[in-house]
Protein backbone atom coordinates (compact mmCIF):
# COMPACT_ATOMS: atom_id res chain seq x y z
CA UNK A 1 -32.57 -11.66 -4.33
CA UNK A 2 -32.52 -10.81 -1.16
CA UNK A 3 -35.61 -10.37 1.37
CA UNK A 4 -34.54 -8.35 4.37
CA UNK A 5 -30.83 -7.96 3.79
CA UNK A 6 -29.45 -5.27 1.03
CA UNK A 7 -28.92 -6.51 -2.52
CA UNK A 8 -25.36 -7.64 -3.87
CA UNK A 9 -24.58 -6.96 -7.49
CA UNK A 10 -21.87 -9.94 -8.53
CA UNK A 11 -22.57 -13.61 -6.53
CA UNK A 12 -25.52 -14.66 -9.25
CA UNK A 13 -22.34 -14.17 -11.73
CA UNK A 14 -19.69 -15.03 -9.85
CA UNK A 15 -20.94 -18.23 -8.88
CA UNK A 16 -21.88 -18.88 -13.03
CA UNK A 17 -18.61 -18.17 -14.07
CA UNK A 18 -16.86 -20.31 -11.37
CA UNK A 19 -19.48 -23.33 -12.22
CA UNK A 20 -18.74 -22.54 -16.22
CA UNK A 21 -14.58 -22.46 -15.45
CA UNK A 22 -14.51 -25.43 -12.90
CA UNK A 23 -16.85 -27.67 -15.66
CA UNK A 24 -14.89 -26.93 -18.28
CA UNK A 25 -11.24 -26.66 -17.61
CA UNK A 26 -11.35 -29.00 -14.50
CA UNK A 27 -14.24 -31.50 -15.13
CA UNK A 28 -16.23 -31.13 -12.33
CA UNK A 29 -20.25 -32.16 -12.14
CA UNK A 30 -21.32 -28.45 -11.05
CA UNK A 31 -24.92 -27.36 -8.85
CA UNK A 32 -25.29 -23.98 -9.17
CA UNK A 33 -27.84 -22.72 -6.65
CA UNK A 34 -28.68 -19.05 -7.16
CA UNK A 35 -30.85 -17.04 -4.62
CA UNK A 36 -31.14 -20.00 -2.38
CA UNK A 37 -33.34 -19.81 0.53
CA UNK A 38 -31.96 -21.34 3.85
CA UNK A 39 -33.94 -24.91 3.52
CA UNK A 40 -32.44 -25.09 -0.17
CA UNK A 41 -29.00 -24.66 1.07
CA UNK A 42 -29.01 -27.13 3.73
CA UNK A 43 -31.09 -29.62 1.67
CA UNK A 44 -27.92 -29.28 -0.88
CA UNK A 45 -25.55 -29.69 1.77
CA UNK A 46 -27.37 -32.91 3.39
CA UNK A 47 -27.79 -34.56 -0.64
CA UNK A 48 -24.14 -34.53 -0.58
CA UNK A 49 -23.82 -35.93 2.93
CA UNK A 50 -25.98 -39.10 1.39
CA UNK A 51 -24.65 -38.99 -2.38
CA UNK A 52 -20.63 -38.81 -2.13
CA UNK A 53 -18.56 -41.45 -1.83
CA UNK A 54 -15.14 -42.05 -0.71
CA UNK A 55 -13.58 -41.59 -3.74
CA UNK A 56 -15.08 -37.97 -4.34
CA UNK A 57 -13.96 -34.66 -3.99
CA UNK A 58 -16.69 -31.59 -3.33
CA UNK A 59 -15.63 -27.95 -3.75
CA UNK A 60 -18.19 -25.44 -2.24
CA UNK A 61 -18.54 -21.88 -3.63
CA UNK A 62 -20.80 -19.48 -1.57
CA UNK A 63 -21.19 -16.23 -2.67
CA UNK A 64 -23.40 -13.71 -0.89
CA UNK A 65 -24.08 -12.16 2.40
CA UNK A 66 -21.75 -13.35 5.84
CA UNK A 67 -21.76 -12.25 9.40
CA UNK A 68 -20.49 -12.91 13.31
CA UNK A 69 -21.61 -12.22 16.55
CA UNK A 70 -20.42 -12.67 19.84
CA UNK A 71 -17.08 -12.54 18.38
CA UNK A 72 -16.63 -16.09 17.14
CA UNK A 73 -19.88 -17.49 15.49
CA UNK A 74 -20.16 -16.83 11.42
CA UNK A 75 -22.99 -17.58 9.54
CA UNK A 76 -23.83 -17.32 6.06
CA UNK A 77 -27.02 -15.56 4.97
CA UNK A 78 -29.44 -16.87 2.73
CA UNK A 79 -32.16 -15.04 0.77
CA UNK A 80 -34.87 -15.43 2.66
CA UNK A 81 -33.15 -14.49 6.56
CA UNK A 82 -34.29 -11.61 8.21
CA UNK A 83 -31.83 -9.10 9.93
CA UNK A 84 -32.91 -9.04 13.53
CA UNK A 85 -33.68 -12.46 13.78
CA UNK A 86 -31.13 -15.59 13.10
CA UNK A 87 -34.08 -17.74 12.78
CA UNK A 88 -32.61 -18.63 8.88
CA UNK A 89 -29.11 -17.96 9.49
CA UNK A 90 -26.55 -20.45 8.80
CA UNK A 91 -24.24 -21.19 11.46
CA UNK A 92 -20.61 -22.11 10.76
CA UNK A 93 -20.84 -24.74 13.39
CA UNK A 94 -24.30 -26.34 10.82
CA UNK A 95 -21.93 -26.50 8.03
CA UNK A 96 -19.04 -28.22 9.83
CA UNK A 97 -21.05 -30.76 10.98
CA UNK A 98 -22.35 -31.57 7.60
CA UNK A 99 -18.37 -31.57 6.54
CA UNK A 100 -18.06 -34.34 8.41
CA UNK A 101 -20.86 -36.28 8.27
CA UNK A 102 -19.30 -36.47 4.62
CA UNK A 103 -17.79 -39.20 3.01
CA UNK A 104 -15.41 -37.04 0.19
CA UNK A 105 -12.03 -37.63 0.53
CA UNK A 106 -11.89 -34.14 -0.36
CA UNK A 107 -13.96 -31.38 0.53
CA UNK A 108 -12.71 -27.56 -0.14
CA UNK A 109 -15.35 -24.46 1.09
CA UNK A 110 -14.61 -21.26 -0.59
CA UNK A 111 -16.17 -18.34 1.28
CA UNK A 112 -16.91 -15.12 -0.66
CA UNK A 113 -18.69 -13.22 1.91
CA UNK A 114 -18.35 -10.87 4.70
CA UNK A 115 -16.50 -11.64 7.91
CA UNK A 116 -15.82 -14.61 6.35
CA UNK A 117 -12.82 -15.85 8.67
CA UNK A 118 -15.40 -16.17 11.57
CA UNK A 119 -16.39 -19.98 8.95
CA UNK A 120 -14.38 -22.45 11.02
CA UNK A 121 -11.05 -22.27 10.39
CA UNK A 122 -8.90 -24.05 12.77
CA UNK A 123 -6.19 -21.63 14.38
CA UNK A 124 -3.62 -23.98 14.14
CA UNK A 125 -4.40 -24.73 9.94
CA UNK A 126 -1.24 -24.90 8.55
CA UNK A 127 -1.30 -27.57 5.25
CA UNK A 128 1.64 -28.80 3.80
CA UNK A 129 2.00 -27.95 0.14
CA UNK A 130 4.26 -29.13 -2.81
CA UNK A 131 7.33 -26.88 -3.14
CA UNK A 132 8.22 -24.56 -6.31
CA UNK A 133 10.68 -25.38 -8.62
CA UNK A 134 10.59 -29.19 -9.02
CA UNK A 135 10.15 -31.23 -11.59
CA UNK A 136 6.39 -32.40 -13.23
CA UNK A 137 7.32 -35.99 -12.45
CA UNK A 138 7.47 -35.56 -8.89
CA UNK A 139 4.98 -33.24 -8.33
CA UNK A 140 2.70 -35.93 -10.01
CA UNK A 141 3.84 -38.01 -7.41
CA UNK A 142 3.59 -35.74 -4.64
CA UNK A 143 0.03 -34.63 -5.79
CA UNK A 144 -0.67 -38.36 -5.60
CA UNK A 145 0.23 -39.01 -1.89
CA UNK A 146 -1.64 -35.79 -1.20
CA UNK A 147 -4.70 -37.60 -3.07
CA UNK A 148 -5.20 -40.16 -0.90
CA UNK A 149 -5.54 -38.19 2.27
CA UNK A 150 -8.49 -36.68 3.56
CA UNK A 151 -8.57 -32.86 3.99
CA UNK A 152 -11.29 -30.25 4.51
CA UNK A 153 -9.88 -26.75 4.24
CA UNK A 154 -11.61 -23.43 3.88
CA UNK A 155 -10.69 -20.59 1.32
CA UNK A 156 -12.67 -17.48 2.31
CA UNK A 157 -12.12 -13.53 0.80
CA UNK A 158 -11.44 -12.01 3.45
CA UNK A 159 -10.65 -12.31 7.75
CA UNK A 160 -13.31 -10.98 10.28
CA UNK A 161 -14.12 -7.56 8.01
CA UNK A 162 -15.99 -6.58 5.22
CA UNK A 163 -15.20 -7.58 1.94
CA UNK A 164 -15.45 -5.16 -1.49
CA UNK A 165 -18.86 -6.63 -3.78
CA UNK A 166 -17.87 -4.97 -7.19
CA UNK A 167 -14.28 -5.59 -8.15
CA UNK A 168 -13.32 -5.73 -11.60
CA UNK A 169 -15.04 -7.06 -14.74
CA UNK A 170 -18.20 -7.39 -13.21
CA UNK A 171 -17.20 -9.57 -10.36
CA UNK A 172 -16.39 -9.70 -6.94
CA UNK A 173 -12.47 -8.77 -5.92
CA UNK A 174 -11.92 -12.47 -4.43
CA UNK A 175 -14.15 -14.07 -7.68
CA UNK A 176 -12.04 -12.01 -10.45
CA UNK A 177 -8.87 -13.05 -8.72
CA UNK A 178 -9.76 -17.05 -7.73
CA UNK A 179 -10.79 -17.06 -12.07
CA UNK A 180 -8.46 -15.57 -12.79
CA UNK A 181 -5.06 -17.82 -11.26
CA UNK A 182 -7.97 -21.00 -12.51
CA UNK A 183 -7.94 -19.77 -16.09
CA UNK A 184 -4.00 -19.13 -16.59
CA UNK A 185 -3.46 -22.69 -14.62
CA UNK A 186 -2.01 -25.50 -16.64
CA UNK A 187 -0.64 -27.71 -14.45
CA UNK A 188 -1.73 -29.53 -10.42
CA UNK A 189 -2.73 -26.46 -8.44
CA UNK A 190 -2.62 -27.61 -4.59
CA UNK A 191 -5.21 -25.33 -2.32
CA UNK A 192 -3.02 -22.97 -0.79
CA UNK A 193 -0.93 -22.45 -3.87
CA UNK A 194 -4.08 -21.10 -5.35
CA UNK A 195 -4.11 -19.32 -2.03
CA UNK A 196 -0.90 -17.41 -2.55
CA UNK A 197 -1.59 -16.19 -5.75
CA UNK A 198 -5.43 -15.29 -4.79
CA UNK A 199 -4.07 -13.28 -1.83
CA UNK A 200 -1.55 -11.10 -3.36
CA UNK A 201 -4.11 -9.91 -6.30
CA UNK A 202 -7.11 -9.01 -3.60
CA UNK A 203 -4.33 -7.24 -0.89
CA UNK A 204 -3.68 -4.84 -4.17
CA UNK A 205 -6.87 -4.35 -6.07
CA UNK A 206 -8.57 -3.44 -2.94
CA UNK A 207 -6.12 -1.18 -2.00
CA UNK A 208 -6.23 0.34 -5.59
CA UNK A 209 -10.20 0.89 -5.11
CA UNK A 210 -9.46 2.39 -1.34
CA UNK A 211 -6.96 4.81 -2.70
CA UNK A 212 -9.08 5.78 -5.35
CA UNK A 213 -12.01 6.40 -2.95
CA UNK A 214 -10.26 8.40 -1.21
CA UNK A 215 -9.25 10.64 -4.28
CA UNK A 216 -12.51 11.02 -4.91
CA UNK A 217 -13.41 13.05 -1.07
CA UNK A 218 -15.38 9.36 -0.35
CA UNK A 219 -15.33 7.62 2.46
CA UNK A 220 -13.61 3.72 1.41
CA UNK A 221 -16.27 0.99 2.41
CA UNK A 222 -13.07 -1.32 3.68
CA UNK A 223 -10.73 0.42 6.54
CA UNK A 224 -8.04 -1.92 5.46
CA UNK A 225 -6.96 -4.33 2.81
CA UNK A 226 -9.24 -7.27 2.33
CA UNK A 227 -7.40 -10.49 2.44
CA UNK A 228 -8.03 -13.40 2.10
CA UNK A 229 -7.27 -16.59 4.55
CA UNK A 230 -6.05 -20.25 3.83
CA UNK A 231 -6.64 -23.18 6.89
CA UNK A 232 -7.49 -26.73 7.57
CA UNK A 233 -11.41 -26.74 8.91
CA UNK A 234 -11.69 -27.56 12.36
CA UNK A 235 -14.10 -30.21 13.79
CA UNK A 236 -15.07 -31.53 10.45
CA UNK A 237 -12.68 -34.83 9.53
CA UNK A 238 -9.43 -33.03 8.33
CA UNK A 239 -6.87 -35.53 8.26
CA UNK A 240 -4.22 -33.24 6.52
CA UNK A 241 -2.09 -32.44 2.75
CA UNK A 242 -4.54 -30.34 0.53
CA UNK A 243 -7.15 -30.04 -2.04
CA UNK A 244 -5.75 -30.55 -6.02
CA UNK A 245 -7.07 -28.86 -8.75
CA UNK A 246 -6.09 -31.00 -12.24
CA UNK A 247 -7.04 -29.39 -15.46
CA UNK A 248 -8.81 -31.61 -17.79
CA UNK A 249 -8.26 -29.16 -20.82
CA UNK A 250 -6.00 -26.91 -21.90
């Protein structure tokens, strides 16, 4: 819960139901940290700087408060930061460096927060990504070239503007969408394929809740569509191709 800043109603659940999904359809080993203070999210983010190897892949999922000043630095704000002073704020440029301190071959940072495009992403981020429409036997073997190359890429809910906190269901608009393309997935998912199909559900849900704002004489909380962005991390070890997501069960 948060100290100084004002409460959010979904990231406790969105970040259970994404730990719950990416367990037990993908396999991961899952740390949930709920409420974390700013010394419990950087002690996390150092373990895995001392604990991952260079066969290991890391997704992060925050959820929870973001901001930017001076135009370009983001930070990500944990429970215990105050709002006039950035004393406990976490700057983008802390969690890059802990990116690639990292030893993962594969490290993928998913950003539900506001002004979440200020988190390092690299202007020129384009990442290549297995085509449509060919066959499971080469995408296997695609997916496996991709494998073996290291990549640290960003997925965050929206650019440098607020993002919606109650969506649908009882999430976030970004969490209900990302669970919801992970849930109907039964086959290799590359990172900005998940992207694509994240980004088109957000654009028109939060357009839906805008328009019905407005219907009802209110003001809309968002000015414009949230969307979401897709890009290589800069400064932090990205060496290109993509993160895969590989359901275990199905």
């Amino acid at each position: 819960l948060y100290r100084s800043w004002p409460a959010l109603k979904t990231p406790v659940d969105d970040a259970k139901a994404v730990a719950d999904l990416l367990q037990g359809k993908y396999g991961f080993k899952v740390r949930v940290l709920t409420n974390a203070t700013f010394e419990q999210t950087l002690n996390a983010l150092n373990d895995f700087v001392k604990t991952l190897g260079p066969n290991d892949n890391l997704l992060i999922y925050y959820a929870g408060h973001g901001t930017f000043d001076l135009g370009k630095r983001g930070y990500w704000i944990p429970v215990d930061a105050e709002t006039e002073r950035n004393t406990r704020w976490i700057l983008n440029v802390q969690i890059t460096d802990l990116l690639l301190k990292m030893s993962a071959r594969k490290v993928l940072v998913i950003s539900d927060s506001c002004y979440s495009g200020a988190l390092t992403a690299a202007e020129n981020g384009a990442i290549p990504t297995i085509l449509n429409g060919i066959s499971d036997e080469t995408r296997s073997e695609v997916a496996k070239q991709f494998s073996d190359v290291q990549s640290r890429t960003i997925l965050t809910s929206g650019a440098l503007q607020p993002v919606w906190d109650v969506g649908l269901g009882g999430h976030s608009l970004f969490a209900k969408a990302f669970l919801d393309v992970l849930v109907a997935n039964d086959s290799i998912l590359e990172g900005y394929r998940l992207y694509e199909s994240i980004e088109a559900r957000v654009i028109r849900d939060s357009r839906k809740i805008r328009e019905q704002e407005e219907r009802l004489g209110r003001k809309p909380g968002l000015e414009s569509d949230q969307t979401p962005l897709y890009a290589a991390i800069q400064h932090a070890g990205h060496q290109g191709a993509d993160f895969i997501f590989v359901p275990t069960a199905r």
